[in-house]
PDB file of N, CA and C in Angstrom:
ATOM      1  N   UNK A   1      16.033 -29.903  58.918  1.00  0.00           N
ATOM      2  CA  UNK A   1      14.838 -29.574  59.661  1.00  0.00           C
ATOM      3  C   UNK A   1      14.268 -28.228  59.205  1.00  0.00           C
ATOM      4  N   UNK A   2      15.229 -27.650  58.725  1.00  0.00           N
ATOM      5  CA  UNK A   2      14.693 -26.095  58.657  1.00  0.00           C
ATOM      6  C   UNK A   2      14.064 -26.480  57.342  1.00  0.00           C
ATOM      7  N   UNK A   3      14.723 -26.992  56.241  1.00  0.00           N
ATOM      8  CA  UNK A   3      14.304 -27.131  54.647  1.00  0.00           C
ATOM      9  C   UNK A   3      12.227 -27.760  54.938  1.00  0.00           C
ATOM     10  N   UNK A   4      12.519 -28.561  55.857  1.00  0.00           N
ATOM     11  CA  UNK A   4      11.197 -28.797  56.413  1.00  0.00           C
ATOM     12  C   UNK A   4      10.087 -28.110  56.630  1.00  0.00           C
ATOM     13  N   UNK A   5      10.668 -27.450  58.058  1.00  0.00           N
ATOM     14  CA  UNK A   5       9.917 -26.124  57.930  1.00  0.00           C
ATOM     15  C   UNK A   5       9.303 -25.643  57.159  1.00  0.00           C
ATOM     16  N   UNK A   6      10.631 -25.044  56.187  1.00  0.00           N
ATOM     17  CA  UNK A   6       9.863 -24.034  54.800  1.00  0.00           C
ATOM     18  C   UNK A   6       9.014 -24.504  54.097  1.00  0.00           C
ATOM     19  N   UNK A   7       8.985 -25.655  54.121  1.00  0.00           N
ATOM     20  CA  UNK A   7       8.263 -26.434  52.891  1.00  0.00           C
ATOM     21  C   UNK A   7       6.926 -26.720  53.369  1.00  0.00           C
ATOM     22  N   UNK A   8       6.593 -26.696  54.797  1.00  0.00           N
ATOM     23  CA  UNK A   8       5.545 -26.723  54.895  1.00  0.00           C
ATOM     24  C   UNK A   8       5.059 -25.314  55.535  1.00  0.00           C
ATOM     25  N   UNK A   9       5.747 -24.127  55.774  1.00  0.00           N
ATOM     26  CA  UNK A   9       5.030 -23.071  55.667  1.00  0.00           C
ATOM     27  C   UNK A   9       4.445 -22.517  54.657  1.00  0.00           C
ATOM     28  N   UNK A  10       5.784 -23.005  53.736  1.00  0.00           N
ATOM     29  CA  UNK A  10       4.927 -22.396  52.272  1.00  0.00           C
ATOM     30  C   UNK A  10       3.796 -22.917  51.447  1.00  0.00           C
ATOM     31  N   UNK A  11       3.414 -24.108  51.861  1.00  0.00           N
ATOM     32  CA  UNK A  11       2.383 -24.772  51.216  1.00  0.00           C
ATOM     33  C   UNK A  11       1.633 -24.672  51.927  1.00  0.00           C
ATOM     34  N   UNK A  12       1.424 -24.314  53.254  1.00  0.00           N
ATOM     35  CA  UNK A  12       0.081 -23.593  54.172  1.00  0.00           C
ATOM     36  C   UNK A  12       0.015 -22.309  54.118  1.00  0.00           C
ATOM     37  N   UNK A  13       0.608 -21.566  53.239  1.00  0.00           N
ATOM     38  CA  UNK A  13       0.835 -19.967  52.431  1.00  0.00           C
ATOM     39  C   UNK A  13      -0.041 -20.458  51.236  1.00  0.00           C
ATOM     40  N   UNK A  14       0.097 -21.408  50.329  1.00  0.00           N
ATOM     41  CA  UNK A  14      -0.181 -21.472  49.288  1.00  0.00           C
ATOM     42  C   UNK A  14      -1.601 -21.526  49.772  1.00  0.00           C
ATOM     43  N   UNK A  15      -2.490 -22.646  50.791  1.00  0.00           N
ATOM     44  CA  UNK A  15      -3.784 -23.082  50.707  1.00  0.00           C
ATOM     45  C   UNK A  15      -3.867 -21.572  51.387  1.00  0.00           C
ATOM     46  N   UNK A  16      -3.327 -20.821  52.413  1.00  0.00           N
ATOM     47  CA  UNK A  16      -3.826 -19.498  52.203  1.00  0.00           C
ATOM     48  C   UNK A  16      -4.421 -18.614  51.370  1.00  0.00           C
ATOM     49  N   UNK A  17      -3.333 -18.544  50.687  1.00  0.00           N
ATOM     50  CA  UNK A  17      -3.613 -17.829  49.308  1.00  0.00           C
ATOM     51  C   UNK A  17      -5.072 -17.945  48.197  1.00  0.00           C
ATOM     52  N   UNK A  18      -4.950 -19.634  48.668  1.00  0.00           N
ATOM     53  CA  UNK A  18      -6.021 -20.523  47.391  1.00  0.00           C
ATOM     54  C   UNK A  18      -7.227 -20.375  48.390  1.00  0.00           C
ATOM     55  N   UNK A  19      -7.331 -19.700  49.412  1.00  0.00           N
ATOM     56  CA  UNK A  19      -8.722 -19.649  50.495  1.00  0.00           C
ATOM     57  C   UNK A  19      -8.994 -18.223  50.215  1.00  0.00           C
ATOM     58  N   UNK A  20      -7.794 -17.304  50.061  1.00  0.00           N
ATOM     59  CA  UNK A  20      -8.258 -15.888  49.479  1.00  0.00           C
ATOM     60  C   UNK A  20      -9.065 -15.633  48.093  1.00  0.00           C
ATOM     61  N   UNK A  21      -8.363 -16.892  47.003  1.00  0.00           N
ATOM     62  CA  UNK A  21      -8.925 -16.887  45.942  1.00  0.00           C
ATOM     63  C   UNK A  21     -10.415 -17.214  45.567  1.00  0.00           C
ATOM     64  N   UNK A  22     -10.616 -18.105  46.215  1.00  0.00           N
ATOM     65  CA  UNK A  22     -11.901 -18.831  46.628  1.00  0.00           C
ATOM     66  C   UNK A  22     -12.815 -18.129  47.034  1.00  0.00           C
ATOM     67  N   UNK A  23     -12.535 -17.303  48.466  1.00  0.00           N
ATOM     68  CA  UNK A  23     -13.346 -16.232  48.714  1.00  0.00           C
ATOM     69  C   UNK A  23     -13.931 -14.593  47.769  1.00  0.00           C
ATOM     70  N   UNK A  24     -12.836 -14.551  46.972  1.00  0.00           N
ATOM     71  CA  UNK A  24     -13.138 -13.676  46.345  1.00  0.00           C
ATOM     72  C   UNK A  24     -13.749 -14.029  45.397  1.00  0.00           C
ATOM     73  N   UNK A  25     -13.996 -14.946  44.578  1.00  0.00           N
ATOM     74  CA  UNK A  25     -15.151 -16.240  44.051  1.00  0.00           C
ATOM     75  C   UNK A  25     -16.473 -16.350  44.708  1.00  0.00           C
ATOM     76  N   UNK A  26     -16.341 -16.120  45.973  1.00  0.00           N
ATOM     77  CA  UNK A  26     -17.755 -16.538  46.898  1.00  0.00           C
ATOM     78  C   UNK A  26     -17.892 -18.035  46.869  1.00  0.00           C
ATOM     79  N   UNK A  27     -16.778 -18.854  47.058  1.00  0.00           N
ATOM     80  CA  UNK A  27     -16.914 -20.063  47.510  1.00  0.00           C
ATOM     81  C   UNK A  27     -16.767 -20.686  49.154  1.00  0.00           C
ATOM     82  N   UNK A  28     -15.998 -20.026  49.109  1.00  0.00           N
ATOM     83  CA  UNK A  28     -15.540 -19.644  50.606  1.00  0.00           C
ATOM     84  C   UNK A  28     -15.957 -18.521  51.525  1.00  0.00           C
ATOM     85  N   UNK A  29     -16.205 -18.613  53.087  1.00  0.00           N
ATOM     86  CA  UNK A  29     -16.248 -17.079  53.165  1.00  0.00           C
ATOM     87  C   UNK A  29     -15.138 -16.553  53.541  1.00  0.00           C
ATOM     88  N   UNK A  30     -14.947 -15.307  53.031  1.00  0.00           N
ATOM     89  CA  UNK A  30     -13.633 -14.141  53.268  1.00  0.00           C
ATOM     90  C   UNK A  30     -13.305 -13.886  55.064  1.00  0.00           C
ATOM     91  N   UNK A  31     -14.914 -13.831  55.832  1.00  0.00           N
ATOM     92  CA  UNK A  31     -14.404 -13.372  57.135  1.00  0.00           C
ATOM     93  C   UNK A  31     -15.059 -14.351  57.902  1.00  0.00           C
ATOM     94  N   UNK A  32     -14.213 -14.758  58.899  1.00  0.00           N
ATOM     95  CA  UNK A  32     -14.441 -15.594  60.315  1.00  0.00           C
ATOM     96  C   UNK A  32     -15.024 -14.570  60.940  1.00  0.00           C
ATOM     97  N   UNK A  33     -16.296 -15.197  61.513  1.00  0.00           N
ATOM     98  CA  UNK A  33     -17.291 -14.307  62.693  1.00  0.00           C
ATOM     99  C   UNK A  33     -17.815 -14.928  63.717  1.00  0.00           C
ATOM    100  N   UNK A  34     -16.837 -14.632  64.575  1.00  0.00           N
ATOM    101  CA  UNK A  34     -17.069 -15.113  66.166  1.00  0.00           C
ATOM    102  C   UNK A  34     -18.304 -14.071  67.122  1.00  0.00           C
ATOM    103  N   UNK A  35     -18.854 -14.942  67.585  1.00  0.00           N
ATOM    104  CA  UNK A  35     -19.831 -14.216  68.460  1.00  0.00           C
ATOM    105  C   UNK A  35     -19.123 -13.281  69.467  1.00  0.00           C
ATOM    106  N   UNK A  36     -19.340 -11.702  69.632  1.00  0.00           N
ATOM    107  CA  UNK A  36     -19.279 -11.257  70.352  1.00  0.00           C
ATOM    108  C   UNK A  36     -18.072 -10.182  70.060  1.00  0.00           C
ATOM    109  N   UNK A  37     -17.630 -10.612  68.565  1.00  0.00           N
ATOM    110  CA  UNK A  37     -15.926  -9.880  68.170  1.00  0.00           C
ATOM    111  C   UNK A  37     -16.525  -9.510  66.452  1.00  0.00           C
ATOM    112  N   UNK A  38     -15.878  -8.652  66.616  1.00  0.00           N
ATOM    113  CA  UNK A  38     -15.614  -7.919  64.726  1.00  0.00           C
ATOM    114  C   UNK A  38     -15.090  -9.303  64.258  1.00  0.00           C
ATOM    115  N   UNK A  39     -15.735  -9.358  62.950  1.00  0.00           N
ATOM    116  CA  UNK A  39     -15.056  -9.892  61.898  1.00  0.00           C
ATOM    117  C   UNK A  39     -13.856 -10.336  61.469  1.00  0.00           C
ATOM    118  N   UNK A  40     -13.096 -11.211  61.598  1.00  0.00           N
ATOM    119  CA  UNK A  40     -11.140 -11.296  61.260  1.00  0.00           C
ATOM    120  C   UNK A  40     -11.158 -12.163  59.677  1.00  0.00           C
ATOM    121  N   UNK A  41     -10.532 -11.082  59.002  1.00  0.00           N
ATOM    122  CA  UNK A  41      -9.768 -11.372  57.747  1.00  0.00           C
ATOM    123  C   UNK A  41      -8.657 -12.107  58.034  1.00  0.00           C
ATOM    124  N   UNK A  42      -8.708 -13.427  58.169  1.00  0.00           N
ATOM    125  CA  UNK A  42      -7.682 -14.375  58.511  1.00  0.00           C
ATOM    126  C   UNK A  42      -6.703 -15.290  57.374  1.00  0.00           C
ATOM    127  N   UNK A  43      -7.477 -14.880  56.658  1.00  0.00           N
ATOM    128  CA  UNK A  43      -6.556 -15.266  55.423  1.00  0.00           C
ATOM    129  C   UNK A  43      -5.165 -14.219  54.747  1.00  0.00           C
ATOM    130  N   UNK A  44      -5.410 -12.820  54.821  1.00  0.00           N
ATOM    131  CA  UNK A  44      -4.055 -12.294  54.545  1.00  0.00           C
ATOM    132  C   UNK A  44      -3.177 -12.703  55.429  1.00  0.00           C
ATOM    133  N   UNK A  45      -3.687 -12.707  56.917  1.00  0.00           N
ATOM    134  CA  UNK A  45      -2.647 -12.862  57.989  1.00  0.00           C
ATOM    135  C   UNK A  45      -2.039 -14.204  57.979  1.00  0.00           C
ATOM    136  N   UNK A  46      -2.919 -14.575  57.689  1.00  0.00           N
ATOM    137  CA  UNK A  46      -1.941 -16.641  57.384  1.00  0.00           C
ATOM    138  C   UNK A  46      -1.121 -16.248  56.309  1.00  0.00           C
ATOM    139  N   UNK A  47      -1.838 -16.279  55.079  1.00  0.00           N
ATOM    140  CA  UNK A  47      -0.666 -16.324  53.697  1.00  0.00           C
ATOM    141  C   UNK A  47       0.788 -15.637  54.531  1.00  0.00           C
ATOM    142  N   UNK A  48       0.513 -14.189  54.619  1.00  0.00           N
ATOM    143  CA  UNK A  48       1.797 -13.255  55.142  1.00  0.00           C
ATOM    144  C   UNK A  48       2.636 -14.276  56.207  1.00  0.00           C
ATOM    145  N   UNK A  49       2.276 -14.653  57.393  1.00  0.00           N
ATOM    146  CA  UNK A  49       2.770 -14.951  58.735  1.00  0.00           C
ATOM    147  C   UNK A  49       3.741 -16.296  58.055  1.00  0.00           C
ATOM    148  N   UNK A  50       2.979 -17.324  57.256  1.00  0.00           N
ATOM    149  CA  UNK A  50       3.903 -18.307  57.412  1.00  0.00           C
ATOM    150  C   UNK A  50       4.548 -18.083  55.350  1.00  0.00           C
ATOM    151  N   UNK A  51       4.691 -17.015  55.080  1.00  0.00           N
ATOM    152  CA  UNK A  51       5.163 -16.599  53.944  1.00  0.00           C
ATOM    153  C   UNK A  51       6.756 -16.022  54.318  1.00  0.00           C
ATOM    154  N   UNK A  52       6.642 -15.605  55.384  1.00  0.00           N
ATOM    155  CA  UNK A  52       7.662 -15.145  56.666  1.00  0.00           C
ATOM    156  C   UNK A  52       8.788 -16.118  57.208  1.00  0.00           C
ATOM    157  N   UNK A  53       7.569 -17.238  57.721  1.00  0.00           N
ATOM    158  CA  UNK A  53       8.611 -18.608  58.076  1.00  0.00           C
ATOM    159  C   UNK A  53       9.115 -18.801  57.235  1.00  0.00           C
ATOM    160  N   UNK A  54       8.124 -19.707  56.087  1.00  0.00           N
ATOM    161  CA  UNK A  54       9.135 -19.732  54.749  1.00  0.00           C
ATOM    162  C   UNK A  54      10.572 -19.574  54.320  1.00  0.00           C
ATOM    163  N   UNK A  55      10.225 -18.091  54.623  1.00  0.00           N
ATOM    164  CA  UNK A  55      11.342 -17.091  54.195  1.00  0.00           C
ATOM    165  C   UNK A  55      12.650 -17.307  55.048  1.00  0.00           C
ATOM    166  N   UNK A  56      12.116 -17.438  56.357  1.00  0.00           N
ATOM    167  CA  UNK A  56      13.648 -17.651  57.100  1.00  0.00           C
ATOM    168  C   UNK A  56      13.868 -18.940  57.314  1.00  0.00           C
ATOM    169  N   UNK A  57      13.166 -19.970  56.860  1.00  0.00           N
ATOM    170  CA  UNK A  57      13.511 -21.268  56.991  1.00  0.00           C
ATOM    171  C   UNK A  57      14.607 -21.405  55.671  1.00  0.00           C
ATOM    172  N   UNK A  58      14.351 -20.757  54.433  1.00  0.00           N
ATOM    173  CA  UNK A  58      15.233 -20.826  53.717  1.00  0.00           C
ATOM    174  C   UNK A  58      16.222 -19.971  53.193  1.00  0.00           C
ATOM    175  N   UNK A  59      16.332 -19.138  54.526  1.00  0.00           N
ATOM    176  CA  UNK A  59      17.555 -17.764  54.600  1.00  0.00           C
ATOM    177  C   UNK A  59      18.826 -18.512  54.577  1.00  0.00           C
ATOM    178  N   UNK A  60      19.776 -18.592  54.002  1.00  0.00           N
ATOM    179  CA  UNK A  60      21.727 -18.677  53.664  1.00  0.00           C
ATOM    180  C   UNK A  60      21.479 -20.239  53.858  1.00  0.00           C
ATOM    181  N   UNK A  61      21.036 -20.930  53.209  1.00  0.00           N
ATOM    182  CA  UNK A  61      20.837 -22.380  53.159  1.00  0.00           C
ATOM    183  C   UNK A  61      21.921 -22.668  51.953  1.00  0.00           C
ATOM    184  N   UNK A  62      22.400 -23.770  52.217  1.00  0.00           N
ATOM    185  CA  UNK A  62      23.736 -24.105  51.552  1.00  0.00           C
ATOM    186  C   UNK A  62      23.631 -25.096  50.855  1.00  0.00           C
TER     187      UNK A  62
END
């Protein structure tokens, strides 16, 4: 279950990543803008957050 996990945090890290790339391209936009709130750069915080799971989904795996 855990090998699971990782495998799909890290490949929703990866389309992270590939949404940062994109944006910095100008294909994508870089910032989500909700009415009424600043701007959120939501793409470092995804890549990082489930780059994390990832990580402990595949901590002392045997």
């Amino acid at each position: 279950m855990r090998r699971k996990i990782g495998m799909v945090a890290l490949s929703l890290s990866l389309l992270s990543v590939l949404w940062l790339l994109l944006g910095m391209a100008n294909f994508v936009p870089l910032l989500i803008e909700l009415p009424n709130e600043t701007s959120i750069r939501a793409h470092a915080s995804l890549a990082v957050i489930f780059l994390l799971i990832g990580s402990a989904a595949f901590w002392n795996e045997d």
